[in-house]
N, C-alpha and C. Protein backbone atom coordinates (compact mmCIF):
# COMPACT_ATOMS: atom_id res chain seq x y z
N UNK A 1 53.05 -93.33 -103.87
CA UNK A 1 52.81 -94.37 -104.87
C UNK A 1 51.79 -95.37 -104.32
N UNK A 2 51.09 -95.77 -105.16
CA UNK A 2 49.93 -96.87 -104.56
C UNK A 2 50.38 -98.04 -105.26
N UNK A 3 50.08 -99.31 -104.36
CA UNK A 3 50.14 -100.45 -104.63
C UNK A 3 49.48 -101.35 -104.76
N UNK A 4 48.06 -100.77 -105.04
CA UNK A 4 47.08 -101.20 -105.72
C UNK A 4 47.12 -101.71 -106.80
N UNK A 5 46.93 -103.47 -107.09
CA UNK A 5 47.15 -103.95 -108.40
C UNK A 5 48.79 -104.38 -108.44
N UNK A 6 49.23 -104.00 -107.15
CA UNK A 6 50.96 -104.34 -107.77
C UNK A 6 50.91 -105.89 -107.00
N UNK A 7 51.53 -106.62 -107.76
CA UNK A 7 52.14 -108.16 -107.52
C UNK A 7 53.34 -108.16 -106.89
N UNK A 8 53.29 -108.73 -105.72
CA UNK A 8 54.49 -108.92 -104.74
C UNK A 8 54.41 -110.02 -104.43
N UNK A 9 55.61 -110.67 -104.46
CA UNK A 9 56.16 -111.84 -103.46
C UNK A 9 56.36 -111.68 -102.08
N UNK A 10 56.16 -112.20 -100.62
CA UNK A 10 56.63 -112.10 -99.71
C UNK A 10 57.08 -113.48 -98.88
N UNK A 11 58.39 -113.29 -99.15
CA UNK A 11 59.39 -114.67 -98.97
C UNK A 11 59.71 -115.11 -97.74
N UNK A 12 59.40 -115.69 -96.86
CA UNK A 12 59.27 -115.95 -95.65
C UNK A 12 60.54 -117.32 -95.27
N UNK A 13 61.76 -116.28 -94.17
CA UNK A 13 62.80 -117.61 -94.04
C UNK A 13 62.56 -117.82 -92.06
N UNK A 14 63.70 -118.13 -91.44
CA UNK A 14 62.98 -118.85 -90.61
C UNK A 14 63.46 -117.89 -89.23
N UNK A 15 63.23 -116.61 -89.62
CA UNK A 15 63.54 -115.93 -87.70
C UNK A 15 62.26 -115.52 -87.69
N UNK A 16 62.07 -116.50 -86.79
CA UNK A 16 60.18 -116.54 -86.08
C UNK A 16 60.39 -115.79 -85.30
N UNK A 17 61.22 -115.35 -84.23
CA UNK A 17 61.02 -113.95 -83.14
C UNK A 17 60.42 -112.88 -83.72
N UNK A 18 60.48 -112.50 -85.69
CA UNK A 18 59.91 -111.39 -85.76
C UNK A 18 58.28 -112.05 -86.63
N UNK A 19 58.15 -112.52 -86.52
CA UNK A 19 56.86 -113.16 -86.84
C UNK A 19 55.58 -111.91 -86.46
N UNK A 20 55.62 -112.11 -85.34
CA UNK A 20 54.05 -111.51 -85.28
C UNK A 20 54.11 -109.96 -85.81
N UNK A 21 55.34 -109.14 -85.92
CA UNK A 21 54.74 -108.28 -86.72
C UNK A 21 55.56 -108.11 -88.23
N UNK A 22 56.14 -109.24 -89.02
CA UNK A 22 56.14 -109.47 -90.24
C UNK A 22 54.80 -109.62 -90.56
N UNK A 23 53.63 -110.74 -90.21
CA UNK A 23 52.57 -110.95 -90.69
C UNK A 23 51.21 -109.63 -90.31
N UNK A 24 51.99 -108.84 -89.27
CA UNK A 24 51.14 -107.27 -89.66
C UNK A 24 51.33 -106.52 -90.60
N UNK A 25 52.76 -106.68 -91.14
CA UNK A 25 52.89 -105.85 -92.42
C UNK A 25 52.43 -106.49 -94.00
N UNK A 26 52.28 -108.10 -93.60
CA UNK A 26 51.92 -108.79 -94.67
C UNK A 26 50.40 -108.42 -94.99
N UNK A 27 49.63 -108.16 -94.20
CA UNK A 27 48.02 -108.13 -93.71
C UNK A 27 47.98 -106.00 -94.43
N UNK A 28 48.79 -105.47 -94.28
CA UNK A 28 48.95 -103.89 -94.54
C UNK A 28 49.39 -104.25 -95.77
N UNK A 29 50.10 -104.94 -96.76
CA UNK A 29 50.42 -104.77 -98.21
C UNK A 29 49.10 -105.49 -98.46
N UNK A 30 48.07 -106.36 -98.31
CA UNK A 30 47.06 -106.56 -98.70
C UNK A 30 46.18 -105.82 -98.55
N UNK A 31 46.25 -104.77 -97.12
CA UNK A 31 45.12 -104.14 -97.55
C UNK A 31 45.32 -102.45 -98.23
N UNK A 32 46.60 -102.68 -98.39
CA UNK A 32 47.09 -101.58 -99.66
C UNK A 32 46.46 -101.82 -101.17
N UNK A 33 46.19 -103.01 -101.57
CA UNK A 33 45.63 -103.47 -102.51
C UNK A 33 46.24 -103.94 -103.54
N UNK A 34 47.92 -104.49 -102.75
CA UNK A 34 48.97 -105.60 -103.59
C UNK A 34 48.19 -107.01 -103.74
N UNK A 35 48.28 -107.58 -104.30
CA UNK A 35 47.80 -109.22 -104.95
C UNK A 35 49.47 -109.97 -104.55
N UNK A 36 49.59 -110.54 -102.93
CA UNK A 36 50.95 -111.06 -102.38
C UNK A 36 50.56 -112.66 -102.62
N UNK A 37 51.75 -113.07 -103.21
CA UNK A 37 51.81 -114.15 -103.07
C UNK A 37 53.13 -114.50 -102.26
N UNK A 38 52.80 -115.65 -101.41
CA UNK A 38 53.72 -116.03 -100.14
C UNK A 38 54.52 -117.10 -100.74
N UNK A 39 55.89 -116.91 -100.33
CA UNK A 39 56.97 -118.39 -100.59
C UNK A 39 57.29 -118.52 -99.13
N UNK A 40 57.35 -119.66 -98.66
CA UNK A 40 58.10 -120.15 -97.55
C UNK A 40 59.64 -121.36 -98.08
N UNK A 41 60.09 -120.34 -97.32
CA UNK A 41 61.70 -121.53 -97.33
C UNK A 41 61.20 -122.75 -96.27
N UNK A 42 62.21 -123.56 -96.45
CA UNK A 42 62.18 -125.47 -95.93
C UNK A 42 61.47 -125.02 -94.71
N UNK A 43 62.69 -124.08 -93.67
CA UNK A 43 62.88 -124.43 -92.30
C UNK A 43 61.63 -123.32 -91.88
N UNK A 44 60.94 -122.39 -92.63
CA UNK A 44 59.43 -121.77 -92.17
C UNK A 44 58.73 -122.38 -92.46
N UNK A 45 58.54 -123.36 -93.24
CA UNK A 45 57.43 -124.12 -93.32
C UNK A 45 57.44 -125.49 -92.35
N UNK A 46 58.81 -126.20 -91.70
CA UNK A 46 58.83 -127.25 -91.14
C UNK A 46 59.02 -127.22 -89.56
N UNK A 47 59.42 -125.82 -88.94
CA UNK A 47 59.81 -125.93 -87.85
C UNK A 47 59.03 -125.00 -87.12
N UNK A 48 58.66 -125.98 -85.87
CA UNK A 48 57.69 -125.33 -85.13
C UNK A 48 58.86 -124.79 -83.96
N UNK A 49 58.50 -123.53 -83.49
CA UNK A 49 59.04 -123.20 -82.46
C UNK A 49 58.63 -122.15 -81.47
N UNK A 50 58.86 -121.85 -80.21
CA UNK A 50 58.32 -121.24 -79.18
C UNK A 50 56.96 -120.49 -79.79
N UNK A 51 57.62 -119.49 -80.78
CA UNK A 51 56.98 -118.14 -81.60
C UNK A 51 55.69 -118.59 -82.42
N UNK A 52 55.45 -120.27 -82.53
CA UNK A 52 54.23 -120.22 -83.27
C UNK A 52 54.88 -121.86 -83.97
N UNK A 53 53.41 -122.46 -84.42
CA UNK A 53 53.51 -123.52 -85.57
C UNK A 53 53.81 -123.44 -86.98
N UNK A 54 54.82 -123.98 -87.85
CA UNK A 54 54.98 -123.59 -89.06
C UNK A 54 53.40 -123.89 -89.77
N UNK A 55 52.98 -124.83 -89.44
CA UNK A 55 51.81 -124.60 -90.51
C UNK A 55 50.53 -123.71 -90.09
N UNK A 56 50.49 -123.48 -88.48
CA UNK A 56 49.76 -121.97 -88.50
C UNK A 56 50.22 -120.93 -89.17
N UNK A 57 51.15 -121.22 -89.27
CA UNK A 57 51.84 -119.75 -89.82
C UNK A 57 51.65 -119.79 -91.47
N UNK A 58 51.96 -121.02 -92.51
CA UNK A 58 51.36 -121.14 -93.82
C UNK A 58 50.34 -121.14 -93.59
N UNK A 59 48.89 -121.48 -92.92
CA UNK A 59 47.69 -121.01 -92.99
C UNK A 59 47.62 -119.90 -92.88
N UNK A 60 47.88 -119.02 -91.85
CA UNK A 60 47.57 -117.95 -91.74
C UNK A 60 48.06 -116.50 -93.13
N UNK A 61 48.98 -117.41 -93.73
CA UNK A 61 49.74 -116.40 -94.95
C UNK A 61 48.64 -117.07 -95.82
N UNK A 62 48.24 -117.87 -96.48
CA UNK A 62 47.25 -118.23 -97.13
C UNK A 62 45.46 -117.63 -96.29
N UNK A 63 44.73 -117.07 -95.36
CA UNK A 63 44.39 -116.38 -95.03
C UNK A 63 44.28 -115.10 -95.45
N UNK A 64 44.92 -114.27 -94.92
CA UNK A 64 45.37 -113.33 -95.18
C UNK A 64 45.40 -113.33 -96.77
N UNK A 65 46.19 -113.59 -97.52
CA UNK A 65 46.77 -113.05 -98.90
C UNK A 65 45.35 -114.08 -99.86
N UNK A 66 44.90 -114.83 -99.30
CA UNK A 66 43.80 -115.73 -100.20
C UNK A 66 44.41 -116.06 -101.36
N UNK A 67 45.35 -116.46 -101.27
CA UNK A 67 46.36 -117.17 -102.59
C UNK A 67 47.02 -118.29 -101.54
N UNK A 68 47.64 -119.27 -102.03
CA UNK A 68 48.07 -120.70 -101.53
C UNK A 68 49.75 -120.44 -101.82
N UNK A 69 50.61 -120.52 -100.55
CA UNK A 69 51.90 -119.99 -100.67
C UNK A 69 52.62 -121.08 -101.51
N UNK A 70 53.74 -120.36 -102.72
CA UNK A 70 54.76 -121.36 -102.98
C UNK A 70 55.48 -122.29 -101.75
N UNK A 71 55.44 -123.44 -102.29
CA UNK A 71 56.56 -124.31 -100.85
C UNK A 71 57.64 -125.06 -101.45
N UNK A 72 57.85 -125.11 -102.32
CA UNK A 72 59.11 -125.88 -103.03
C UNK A 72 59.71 -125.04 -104.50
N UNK A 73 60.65 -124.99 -104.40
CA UNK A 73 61.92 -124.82 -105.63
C UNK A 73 60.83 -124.63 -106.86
N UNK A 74 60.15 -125.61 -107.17
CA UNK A 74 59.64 -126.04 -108.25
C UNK A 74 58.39 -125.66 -108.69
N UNK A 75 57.78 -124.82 -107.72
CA UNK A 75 56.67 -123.80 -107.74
C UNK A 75 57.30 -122.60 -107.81
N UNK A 76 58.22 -121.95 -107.03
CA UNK A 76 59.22 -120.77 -107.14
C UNK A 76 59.58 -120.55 -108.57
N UNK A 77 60.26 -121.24 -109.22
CA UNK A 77 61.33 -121.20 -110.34
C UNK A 77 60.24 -120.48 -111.34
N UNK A 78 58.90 -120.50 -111.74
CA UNK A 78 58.22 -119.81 -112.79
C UNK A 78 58.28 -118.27 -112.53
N UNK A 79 58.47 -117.86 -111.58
CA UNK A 79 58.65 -116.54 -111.03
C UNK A 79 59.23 -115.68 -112.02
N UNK A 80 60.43 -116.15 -112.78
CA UNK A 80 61.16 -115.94 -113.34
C UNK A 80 60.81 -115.26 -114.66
N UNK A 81 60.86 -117.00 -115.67
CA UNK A 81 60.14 -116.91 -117.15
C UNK A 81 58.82 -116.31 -117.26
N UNK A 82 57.97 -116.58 -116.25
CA UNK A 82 56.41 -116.02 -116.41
C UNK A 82 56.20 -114.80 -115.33
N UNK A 83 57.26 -113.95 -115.40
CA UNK A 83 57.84 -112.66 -114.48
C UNK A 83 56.19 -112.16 -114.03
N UNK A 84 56.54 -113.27 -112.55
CA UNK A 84 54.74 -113.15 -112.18
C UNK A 84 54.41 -111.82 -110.93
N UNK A 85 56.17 -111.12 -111.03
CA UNK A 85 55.99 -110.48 -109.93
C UNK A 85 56.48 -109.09 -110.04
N UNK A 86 55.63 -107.96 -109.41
CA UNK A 86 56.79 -106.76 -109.86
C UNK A 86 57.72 -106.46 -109.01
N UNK A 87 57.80 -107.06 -107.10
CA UNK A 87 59.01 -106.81 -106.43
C UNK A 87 58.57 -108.56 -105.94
N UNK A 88 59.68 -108.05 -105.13
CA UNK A 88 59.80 -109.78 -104.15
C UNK A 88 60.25 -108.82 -102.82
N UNK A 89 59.77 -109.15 -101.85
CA UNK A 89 60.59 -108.89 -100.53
C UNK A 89 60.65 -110.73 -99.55
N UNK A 90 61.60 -110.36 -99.28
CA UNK A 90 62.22 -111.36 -98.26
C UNK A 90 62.46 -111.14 -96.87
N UNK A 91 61.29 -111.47 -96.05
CA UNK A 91 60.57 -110.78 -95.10
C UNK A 91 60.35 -111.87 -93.91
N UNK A 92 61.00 -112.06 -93.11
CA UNK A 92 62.42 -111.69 -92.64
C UNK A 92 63.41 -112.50 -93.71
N UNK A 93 64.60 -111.66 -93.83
CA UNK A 93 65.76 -112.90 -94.09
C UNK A 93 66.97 -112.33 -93.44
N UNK A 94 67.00 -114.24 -93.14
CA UNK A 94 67.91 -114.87 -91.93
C UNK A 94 69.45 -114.10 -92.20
N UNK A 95 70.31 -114.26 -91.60
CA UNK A 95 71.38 -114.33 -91.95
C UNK A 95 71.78 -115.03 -93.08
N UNK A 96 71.48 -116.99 -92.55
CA UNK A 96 71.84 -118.00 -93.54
C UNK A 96 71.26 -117.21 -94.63
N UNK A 97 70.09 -117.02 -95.25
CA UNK A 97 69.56 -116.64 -96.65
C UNK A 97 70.48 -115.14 -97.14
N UNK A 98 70.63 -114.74 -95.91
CA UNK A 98 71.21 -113.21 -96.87
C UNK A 98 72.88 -114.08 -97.28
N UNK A 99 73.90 -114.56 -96.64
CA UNK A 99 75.10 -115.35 -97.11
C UNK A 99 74.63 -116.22 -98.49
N UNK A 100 73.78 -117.05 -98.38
CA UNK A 100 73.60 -118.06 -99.80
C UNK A 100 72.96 -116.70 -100.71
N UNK A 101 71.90 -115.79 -100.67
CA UNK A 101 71.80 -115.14 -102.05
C UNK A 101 73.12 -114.64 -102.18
N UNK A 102 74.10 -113.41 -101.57
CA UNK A 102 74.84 -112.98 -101.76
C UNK A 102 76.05 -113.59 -102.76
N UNK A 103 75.97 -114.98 -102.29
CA UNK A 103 77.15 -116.24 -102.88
C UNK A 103 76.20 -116.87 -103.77
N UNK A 104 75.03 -116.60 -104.66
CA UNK A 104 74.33 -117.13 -105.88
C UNK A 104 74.08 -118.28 -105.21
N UNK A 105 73.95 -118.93 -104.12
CA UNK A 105 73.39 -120.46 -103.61
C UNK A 105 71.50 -120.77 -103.86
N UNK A 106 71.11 -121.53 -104.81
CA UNK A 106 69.81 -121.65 -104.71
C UNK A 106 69.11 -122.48 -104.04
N UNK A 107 69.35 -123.15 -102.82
CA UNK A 107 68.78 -124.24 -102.34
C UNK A 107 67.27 -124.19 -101.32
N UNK A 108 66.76 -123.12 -101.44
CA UNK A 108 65.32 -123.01 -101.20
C UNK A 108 64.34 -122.71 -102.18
N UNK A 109 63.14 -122.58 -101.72
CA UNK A 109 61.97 -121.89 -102.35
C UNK A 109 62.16 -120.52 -102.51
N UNK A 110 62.43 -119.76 -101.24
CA UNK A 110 62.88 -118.23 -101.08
C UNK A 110 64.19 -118.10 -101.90
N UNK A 111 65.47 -118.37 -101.90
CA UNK A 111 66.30 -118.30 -102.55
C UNK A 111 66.37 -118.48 -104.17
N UNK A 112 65.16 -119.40 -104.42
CA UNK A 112 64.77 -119.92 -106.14
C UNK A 112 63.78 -118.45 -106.60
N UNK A 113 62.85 -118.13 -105.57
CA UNK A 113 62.32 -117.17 -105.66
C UNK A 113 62.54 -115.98 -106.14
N UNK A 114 64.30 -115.66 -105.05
CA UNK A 114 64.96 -114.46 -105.28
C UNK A 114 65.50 -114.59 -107.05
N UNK A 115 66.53 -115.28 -107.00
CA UNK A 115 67.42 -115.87 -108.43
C UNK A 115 66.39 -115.54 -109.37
N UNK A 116 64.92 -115.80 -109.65
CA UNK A 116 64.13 -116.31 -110.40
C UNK A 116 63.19 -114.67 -111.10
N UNK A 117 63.11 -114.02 -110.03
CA UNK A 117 62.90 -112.78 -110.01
C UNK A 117 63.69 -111.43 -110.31
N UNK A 118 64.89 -112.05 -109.97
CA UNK A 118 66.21 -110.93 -110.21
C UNK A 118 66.38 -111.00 -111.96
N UNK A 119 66.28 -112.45 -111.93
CA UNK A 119 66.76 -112.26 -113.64
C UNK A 119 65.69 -111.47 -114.60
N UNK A 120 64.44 -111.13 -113.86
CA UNK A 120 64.09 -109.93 -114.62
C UNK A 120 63.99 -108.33 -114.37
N UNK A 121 65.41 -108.42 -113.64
CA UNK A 121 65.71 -107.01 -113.36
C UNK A 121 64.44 -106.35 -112.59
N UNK A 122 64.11 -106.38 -111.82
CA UNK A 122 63.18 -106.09 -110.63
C UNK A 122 63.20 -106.10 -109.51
N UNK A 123 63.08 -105.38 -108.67
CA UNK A 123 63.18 -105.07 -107.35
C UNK A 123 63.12 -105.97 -106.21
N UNK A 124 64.43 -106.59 -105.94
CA UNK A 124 64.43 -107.42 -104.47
C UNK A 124 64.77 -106.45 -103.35
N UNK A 125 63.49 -106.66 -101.96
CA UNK A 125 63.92 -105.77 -100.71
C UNK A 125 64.51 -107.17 -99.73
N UNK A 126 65.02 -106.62 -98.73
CA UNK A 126 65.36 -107.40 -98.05
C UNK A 126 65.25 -107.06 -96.97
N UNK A 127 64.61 -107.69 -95.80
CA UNK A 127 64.25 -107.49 -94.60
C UNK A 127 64.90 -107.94 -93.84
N UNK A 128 66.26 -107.61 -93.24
CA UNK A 128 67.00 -108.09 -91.91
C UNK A 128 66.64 -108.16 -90.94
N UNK A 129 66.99 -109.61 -90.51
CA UNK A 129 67.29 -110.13 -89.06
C UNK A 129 67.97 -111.34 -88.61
N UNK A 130 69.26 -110.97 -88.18
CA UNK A 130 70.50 -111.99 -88.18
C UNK A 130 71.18 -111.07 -86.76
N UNK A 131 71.66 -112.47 -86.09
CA UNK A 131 72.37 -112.41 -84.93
C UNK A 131 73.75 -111.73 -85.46
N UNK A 132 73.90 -112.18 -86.49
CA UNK A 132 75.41 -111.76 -86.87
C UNK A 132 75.50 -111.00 -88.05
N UNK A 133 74.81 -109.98 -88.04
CA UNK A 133 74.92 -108.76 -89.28
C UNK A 133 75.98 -107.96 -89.28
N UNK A 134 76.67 -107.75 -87.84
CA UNK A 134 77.81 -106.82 -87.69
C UNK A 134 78.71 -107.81 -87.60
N UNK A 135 78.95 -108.99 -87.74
CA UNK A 135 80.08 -109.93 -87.74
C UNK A 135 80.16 -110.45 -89.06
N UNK A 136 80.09 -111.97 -88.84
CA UNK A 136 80.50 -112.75 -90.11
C UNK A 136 79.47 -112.26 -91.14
N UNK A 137 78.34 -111.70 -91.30
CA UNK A 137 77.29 -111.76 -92.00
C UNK A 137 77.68 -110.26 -92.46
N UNK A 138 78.38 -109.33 -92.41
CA UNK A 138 78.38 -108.18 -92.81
C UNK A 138 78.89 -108.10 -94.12
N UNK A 139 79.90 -108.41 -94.59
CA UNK A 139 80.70 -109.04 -95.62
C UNK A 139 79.32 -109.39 -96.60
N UNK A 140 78.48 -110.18 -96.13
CA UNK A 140 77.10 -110.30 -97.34
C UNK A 140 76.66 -109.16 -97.55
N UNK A 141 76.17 -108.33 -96.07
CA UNK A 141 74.99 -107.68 -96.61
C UNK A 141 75.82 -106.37 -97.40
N UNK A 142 77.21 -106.36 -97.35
CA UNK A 142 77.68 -105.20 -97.98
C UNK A 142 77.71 -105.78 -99.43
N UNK A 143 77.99 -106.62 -99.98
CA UNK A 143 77.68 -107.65 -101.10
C UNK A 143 75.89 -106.78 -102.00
N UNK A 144 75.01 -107.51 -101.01
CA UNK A 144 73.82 -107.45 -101.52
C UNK A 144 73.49 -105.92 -101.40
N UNK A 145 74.16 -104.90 -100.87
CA UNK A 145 73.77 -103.20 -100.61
C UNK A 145 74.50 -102.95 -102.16
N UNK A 146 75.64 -103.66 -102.44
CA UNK A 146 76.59 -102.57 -103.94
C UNK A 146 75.52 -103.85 -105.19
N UNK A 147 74.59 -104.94 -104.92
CA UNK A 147 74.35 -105.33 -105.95
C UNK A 147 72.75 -104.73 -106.68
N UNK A 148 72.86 -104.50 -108.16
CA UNK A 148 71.69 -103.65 -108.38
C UNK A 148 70.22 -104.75 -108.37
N UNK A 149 69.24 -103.75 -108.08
CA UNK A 149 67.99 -104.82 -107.89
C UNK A 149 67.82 -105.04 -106.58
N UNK A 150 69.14 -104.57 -105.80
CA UNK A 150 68.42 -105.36 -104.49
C UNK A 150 68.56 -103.84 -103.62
N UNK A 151 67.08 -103.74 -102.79
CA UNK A 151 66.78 -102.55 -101.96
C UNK A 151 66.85 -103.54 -100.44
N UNK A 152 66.47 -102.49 -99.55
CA UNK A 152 66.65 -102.86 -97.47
C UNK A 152 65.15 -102.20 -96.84
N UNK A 153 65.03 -102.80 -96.29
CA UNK A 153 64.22 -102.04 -95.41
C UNK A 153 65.09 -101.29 -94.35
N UNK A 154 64.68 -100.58 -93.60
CA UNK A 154 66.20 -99.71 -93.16
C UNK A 154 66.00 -100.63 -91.92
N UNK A 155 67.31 -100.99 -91.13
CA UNK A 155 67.61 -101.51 -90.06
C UNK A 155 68.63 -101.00 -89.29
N UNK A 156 68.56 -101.87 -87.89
CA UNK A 156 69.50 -101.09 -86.97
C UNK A 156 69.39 -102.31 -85.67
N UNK A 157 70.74 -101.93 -84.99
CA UNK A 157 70.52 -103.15 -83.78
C UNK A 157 69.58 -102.96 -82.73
N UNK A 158 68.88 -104.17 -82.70
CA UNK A 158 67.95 -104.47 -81.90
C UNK A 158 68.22 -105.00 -80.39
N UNK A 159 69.47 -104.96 -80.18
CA UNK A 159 69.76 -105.43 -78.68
C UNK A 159 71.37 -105.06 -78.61
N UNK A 160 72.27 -103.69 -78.42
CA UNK A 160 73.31 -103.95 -78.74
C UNK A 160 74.01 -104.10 -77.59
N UNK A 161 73.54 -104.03 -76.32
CA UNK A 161 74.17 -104.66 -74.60
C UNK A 161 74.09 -106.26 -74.89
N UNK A 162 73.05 -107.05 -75.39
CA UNK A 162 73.24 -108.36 -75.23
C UNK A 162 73.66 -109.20 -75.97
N UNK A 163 73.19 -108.83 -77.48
CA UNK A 163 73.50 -109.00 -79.14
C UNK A 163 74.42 -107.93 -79.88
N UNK A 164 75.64 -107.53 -79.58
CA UNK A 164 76.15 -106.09 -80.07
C UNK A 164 76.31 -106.76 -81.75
N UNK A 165 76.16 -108.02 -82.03
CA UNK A 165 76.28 -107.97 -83.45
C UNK A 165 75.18 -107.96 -84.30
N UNK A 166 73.99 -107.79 -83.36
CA UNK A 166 72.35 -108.50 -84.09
C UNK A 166 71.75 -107.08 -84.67
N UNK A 167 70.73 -107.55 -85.90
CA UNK A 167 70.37 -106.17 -86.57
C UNK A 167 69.72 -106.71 -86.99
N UNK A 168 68.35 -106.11 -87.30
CA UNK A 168 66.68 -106.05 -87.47
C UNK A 168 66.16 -105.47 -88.31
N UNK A 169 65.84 -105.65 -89.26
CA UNK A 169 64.68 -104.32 -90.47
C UNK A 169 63.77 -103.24 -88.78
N UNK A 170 63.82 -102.40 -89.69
CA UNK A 170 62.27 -101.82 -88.56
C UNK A 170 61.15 -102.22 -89.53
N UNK A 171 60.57 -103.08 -89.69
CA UNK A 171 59.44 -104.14 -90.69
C UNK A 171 58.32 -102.81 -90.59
N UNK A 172 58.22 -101.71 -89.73
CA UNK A 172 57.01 -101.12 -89.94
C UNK A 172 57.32 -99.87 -90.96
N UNK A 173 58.28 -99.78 -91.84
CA UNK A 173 58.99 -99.37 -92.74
C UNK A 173 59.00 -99.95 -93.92
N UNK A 174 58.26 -101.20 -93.99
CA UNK A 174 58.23 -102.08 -95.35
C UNK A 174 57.70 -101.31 -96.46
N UNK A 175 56.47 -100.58 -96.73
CA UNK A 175 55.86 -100.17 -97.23
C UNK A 175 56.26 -99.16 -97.85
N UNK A 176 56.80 -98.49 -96.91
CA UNK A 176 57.71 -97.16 -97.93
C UNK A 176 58.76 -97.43 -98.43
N UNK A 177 59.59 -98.60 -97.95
CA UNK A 177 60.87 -98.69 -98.78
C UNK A 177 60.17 -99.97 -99.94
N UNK A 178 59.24 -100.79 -100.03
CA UNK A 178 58.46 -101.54 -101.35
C UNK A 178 58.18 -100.37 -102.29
N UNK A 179 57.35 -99.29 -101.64
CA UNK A 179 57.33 -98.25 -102.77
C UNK A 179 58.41 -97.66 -103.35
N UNK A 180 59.40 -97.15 -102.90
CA UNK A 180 60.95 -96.34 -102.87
C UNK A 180 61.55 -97.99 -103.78
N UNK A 181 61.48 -98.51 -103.81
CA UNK A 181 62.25 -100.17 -104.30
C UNK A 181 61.25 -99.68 -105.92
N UNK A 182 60.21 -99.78 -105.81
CA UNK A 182 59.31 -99.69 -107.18
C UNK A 182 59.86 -98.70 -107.94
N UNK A 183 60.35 -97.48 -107.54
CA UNK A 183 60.53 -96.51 -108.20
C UNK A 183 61.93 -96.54 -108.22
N UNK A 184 62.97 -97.56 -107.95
CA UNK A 184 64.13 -97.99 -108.42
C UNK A 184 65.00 -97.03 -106.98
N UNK A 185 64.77 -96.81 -106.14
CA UNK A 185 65.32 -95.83 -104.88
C UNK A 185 65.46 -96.64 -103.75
N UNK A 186 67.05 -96.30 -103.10
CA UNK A 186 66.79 -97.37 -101.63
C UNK A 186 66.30 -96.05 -100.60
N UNK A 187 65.18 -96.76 -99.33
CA UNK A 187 64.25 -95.57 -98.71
C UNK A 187 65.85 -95.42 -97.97
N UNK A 188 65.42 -94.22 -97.33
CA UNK A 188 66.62 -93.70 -96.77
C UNK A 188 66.27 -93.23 -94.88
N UNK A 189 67.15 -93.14 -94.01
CA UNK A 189 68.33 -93.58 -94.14
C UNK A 189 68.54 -95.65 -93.67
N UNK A 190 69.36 -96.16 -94.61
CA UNK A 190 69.30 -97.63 -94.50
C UNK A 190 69.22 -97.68 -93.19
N UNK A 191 70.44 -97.42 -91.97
CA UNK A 191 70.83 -97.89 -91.03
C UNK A 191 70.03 -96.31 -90.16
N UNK A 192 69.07 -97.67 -88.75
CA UNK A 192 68.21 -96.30 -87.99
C UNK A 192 68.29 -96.96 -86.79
């Protein structure tokens, strides 16, 4: 499937460890020939840390995608009524974001994003990375796996001697499970 001409969201929450190659796969759906427009939640747009500056990092998604990223609720919310998008991925999302969508909580840009997009029955992926996917956070993501509309990038633990509860998208997998998400299919197998 080509994604040339297709409109994507790519929702950006705040696990900066996978940063540098989220924004390689962001840079590969553009030059697939998707038209991405970027949302950043609060804490990616405000917090600078080891992994990089939040506002290098909104420049550089405005760069790249040559569109100016949503940053507040109130730019997000048209997503919806003026169904400006044909998937949304949420690229990385945190733990915190996968618990509040799972429990309908809207208190970001990314989260207004998701809500806003779902209600027109369209394809949300979700890109894991949470310390606690095999613990308290599992309970969500089994939530968001039985709810329809929402696809995974396939994941698997990324450290299980030091982190035995932490789990990661493999992000260089985005592309085929955005396509597999388009054509209403979760890519397979989820867990790698």
């Amino acid at each position: 499937m080509s994604l040339e001409g297709k409109k994507i969201g790519v929702a950006f929450t705040g696990s900066f460890c996978t940063y540098k190659k989220v924004f390689e796969e962001l840079k590969k759906l553009v030059d697939a020939g998707a038209e991405v427009q970027t949302i950043f939640s609060n804490a990616s747009q405000t917090i600078d840390s080891r992994f990089g500056k939040a506002a290098d990092f909104v420049a550089d998604a405005e760069k790249i995608t040559g569109i100016k990223p949503m940053m507040t609720i109130n730019q997000a919310e048209p997503i919806g009524p003026k169904s400006l998008l044909d998937l949304l991925v949420i690229l990385p999302c945190t733990g915190n974001t996968i618990a509040k969508l799972a429990n309908g909580i809207t208190d970001t840009p990314v989260l207004m994003a998701a809500k806003a997009h779902l209600r027109n029955e369209k394809p949300l992926v979700v890109s894991v990375s949470t310390n606690d996917a095999l613990g308290m956070n599992m309970k969500n993501i089994g939530l968001l796996l039985n709810a329809k509309h929402i696809y995974f990038v396939p994941f698997g633990q990324d450290d299980p001697v030091k982190k035995p509860n932490s789990m990661v998208a493999h992000t260089e997998l985005l592309i085929p499970a955005v396509e597999a998400a388009l054509q209403g299919r979760q890519y397979q197998p989820i867990i790698q």
